[in-house]
C-alpha atoms as a PDB file:
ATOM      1  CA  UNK A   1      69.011 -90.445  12.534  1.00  0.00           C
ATOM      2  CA  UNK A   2      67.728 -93.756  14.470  1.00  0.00           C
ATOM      3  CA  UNK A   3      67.851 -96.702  11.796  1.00  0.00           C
ATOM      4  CA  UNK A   4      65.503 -99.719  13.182  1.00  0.00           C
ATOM      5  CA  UNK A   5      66.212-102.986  12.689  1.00  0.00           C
ATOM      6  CA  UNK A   6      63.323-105.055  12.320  1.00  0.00           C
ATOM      7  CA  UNK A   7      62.125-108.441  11.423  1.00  0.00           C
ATOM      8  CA  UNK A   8      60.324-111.605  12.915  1.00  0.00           C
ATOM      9  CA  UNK A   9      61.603-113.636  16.099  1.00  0.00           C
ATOM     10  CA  UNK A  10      64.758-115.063  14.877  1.00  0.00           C
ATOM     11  CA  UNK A  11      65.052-113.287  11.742  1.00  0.00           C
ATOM     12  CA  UNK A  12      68.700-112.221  12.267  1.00  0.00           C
ATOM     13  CA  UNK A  13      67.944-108.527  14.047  1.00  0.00           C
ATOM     14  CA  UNK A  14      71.112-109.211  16.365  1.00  0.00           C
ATOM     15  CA  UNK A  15      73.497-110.521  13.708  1.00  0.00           C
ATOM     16  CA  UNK A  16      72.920-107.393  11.702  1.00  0.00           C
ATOM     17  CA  UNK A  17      73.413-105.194  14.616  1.00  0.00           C
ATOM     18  CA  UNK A  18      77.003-106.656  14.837  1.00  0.00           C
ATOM     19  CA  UNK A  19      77.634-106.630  11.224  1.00  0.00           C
ATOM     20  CA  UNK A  20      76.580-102.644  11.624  1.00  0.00           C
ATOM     21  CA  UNK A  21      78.787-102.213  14.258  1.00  0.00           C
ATOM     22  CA  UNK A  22      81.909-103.893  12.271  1.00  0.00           C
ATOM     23  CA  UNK A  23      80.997-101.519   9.615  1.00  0.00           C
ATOM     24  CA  UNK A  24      80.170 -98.119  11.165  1.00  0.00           C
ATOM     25  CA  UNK A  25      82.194 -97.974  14.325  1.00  0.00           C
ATOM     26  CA  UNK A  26      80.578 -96.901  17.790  1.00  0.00           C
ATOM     27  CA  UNK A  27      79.273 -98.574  20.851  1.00  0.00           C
ATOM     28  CA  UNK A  28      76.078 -99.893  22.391  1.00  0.00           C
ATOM     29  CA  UNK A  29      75.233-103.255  23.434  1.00  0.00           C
ATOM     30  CA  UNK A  30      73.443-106.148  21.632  1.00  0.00           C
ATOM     31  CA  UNK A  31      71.541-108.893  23.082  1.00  0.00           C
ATOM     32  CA  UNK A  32      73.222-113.176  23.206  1.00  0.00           C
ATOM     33  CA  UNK A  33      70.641-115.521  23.488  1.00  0.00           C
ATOM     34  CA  UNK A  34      71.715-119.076  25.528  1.00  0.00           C
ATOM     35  CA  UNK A  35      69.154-121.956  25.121  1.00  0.00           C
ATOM     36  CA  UNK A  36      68.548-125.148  26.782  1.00  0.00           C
ATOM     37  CA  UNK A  37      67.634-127.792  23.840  1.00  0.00           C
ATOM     38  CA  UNK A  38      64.626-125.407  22.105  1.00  0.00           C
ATOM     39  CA  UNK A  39      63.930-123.555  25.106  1.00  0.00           C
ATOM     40  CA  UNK A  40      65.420-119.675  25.390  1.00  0.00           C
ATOM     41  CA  UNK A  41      67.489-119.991  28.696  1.00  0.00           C
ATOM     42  CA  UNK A  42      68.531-116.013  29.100  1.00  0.00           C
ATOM     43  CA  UNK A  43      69.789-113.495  27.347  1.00  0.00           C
ATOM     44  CA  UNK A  44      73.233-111.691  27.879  1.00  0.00           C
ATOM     45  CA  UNK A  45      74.069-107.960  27.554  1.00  0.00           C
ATOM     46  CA  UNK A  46      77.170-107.820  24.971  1.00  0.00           C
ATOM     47  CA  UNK A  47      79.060-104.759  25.072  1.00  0.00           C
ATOM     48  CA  UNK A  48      79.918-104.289  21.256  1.00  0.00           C
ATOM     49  CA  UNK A  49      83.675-102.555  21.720  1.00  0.00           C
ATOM     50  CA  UNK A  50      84.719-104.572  24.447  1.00  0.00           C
ATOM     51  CA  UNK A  51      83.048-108.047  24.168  1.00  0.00           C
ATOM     52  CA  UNK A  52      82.217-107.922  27.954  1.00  0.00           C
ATOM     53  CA  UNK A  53      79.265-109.878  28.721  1.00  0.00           C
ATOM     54  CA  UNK A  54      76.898-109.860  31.525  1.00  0.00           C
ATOM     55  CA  UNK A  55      73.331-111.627  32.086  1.00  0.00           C
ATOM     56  CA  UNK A  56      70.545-109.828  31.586  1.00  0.00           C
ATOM     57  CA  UNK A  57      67.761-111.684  30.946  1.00  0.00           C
ATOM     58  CA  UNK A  58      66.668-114.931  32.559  1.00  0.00           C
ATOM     59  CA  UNK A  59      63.874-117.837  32.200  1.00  0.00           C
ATOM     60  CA  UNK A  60      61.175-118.667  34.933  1.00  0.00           C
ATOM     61  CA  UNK A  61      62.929-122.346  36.090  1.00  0.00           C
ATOM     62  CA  UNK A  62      66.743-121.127  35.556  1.00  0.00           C
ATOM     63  CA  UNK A  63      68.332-118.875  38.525  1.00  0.00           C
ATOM     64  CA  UNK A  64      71.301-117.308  39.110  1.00  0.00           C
ATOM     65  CA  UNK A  65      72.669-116.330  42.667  1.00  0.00           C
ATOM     66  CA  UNK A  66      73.620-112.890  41.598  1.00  0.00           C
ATOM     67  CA  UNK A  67      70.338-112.277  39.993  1.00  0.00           C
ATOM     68  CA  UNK A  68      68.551-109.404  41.188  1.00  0.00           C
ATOM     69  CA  UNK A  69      64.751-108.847  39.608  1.00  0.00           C
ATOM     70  CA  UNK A  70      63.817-105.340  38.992  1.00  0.00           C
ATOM     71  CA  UNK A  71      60.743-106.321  36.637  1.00  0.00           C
ATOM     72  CA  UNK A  72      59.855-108.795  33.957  1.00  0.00           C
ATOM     73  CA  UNK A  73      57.555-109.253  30.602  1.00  0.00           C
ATOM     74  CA  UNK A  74      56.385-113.590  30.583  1.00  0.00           C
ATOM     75  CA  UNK A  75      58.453-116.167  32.184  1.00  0.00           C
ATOM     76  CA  UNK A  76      61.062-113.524  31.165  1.00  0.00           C
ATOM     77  CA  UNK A  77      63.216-111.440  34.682  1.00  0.00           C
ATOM     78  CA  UNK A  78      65.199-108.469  34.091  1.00  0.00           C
ATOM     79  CA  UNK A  79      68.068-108.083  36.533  1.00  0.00           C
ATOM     80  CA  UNK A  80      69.212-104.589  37.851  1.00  0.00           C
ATOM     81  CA  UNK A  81      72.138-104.626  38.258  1.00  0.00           C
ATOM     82  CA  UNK A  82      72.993-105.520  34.573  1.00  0.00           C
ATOM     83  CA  UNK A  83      70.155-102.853  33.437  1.00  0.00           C
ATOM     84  CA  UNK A  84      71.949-100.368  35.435  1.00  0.00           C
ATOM     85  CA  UNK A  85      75.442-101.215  33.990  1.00  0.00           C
ATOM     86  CA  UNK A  86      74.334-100.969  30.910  1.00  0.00           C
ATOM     87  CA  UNK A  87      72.603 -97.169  31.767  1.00  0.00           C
ATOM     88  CA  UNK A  88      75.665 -95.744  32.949  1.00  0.00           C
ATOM     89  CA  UNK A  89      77.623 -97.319  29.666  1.00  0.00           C
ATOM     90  CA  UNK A  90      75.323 -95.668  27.167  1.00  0.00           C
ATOM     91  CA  UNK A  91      75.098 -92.313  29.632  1.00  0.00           C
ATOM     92  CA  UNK A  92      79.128 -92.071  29.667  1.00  0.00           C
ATOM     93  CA  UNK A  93      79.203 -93.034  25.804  1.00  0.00           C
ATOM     94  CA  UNK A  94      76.652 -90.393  25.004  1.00  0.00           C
ATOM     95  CA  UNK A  95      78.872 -87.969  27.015  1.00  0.00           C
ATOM     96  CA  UNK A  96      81.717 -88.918  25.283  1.00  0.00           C
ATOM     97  CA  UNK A  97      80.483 -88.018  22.230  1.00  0.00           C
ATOM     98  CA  UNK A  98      80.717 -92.006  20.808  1.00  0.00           C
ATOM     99  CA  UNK A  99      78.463 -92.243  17.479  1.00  0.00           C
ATOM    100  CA  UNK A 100      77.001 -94.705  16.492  1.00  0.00           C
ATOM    101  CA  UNK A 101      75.093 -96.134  19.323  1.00  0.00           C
ATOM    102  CA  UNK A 102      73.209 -99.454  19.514  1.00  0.00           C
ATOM    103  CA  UNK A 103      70.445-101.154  21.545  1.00  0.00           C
ATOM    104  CA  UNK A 104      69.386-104.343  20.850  1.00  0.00           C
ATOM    105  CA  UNK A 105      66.082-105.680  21.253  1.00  0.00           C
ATOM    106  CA  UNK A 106      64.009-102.864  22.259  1.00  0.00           C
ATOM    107  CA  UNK A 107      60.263-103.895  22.909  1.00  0.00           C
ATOM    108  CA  UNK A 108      56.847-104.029  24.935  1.00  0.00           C
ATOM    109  CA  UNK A 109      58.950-103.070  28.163  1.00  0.00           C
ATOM    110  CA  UNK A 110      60.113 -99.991  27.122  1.00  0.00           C
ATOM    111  CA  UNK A 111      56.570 -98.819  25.916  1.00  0.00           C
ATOM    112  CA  UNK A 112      55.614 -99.417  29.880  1.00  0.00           C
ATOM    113  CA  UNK A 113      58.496 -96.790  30.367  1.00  0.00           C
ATOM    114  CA  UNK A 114      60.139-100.173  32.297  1.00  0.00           C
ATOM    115  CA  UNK A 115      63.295-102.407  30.542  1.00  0.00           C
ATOM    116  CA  UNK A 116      65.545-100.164  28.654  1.00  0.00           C
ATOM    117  CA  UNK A 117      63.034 -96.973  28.398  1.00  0.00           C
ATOM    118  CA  UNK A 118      65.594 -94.166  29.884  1.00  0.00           C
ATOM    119  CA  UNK A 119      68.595 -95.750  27.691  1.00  0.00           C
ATOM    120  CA  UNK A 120      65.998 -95.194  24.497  1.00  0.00           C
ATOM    121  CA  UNK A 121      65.610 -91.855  25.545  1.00  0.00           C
ATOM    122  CA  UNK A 122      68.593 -90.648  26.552  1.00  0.00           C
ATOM    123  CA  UNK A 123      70.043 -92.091  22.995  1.00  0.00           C
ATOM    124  CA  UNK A 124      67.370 -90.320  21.057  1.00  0.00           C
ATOM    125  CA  UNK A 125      67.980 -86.766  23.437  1.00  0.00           C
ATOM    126  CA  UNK A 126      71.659 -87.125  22.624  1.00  0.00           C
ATOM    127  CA  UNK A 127      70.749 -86.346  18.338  1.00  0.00           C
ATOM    128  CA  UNK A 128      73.713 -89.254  17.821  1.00  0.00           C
ATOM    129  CA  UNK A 129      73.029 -91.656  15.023  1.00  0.00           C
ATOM    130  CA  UNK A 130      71.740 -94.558  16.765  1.00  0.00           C
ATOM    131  CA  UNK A 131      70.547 -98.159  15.801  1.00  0.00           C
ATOM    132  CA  UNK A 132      67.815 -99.910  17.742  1.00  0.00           C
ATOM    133  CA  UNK A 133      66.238-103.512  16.341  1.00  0.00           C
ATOM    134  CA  UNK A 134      62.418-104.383  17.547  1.00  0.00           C
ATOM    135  CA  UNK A 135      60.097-106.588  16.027  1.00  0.00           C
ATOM    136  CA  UNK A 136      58.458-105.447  13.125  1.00  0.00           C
ATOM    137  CA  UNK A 137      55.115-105.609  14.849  1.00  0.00           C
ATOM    138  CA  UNK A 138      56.364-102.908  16.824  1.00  0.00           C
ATOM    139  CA  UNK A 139      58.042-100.712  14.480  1.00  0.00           C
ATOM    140  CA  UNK A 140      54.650 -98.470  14.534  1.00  0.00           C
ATOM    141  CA  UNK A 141      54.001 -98.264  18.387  1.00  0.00           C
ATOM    142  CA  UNK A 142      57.561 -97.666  19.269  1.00  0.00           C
ATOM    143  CA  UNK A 143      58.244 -95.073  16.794  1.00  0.00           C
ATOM    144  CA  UNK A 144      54.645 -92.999  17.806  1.00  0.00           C
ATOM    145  CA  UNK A 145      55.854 -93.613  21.796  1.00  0.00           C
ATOM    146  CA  UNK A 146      59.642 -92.165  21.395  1.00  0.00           C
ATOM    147  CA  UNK A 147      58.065 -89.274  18.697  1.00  0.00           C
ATOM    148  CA  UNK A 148      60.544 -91.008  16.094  1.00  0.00           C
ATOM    149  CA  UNK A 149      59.654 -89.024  12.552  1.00  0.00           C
ATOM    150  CA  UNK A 150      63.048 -89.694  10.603  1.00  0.00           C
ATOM    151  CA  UNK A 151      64.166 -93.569  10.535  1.00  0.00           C
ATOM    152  CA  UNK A 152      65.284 -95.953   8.117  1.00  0.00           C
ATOM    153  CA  UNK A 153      63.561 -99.649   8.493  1.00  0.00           C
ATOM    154  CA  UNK A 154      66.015-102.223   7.862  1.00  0.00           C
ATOM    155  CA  UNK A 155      65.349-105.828   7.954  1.00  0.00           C
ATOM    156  CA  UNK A 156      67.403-108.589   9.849  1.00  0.00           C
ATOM    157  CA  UNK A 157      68.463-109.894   6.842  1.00  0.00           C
ATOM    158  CA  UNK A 158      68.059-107.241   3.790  1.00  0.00           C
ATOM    159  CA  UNK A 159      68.350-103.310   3.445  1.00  0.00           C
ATOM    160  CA  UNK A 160      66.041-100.987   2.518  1.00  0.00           C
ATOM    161  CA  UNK A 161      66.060 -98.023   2.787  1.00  0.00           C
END
């Protein structure tokens, strides 16, 4: 089963990936968002069983000696080295049999087979139960892409089911 959580920008996708975590156990990551005034300054991976953080995401204007670029979607760069960190997490977690897993933030990269594309698919290969949040403008595109039939929709804020 992959539940999605969905919603509008800022609509609470992230905070209800933790609060599914707390409640069903397992491991993934989930994205932390660090802004400048209004202005979305990066995002950090946020390894859900251990708390360990590492940037992932950062604004055109903002840099970072240890960033690396491996692609980008806007004024928003992907670094690799995070990307692949987080790869081998959800690989070993998958081969340890973890359940449930969680990826936060799945989006327009992934249906260029770029961002986190081969964590998507390796979670959906491994039949787990996984949660994934996406905008809700994407729920239709994504779920076609990754052949996703069974799912259950649920809403940054509210459950349905």
């Amino acid at each position: 089963m992959v539940g999605i959580v969905t919603g509008k920008i800022n609509s609470g996708k992230t905070t209800r990936m933790k609060a599914l975590h707390q409640t069903h156990g397992g491991d993934g990551f989930i994205m932390v968002k660090t802004m400048d005034g209004q202005t979305v300054k990066s995002y950090h991976a946020l390894r859900l069983s251990t708390g360990e953080q590492r940037l992932l995401v950062l604004r055109d204007g903002y840099n970072d000696l240890t960033f690396k670029e491996v692609t980008r979607i806007g004024p928003y760069r992907f670094d690799r080295h995070t990307l692949a960190w987080m790869e081998a997490t959800m690989q070993d977690l998958i081969h340890s049999g973890v359940s449930p897993l969680y990826l936060d933030e799945v989006g327009k990269l992934e249906l260029k087979g770029e961002g986190f594309h081969s964590i998507l698919k390796a979670m959906i290969a491994s039949d787990k139960a996984c949660f994934i949040s996406m905008r809700e403008d994407l729920v239709h595109p994504i779920t076609q892409a990754y052949q996703l039939n069974a799912y259950l929709v649920k809403e940054g804020n509210e459950k349905h089911g």
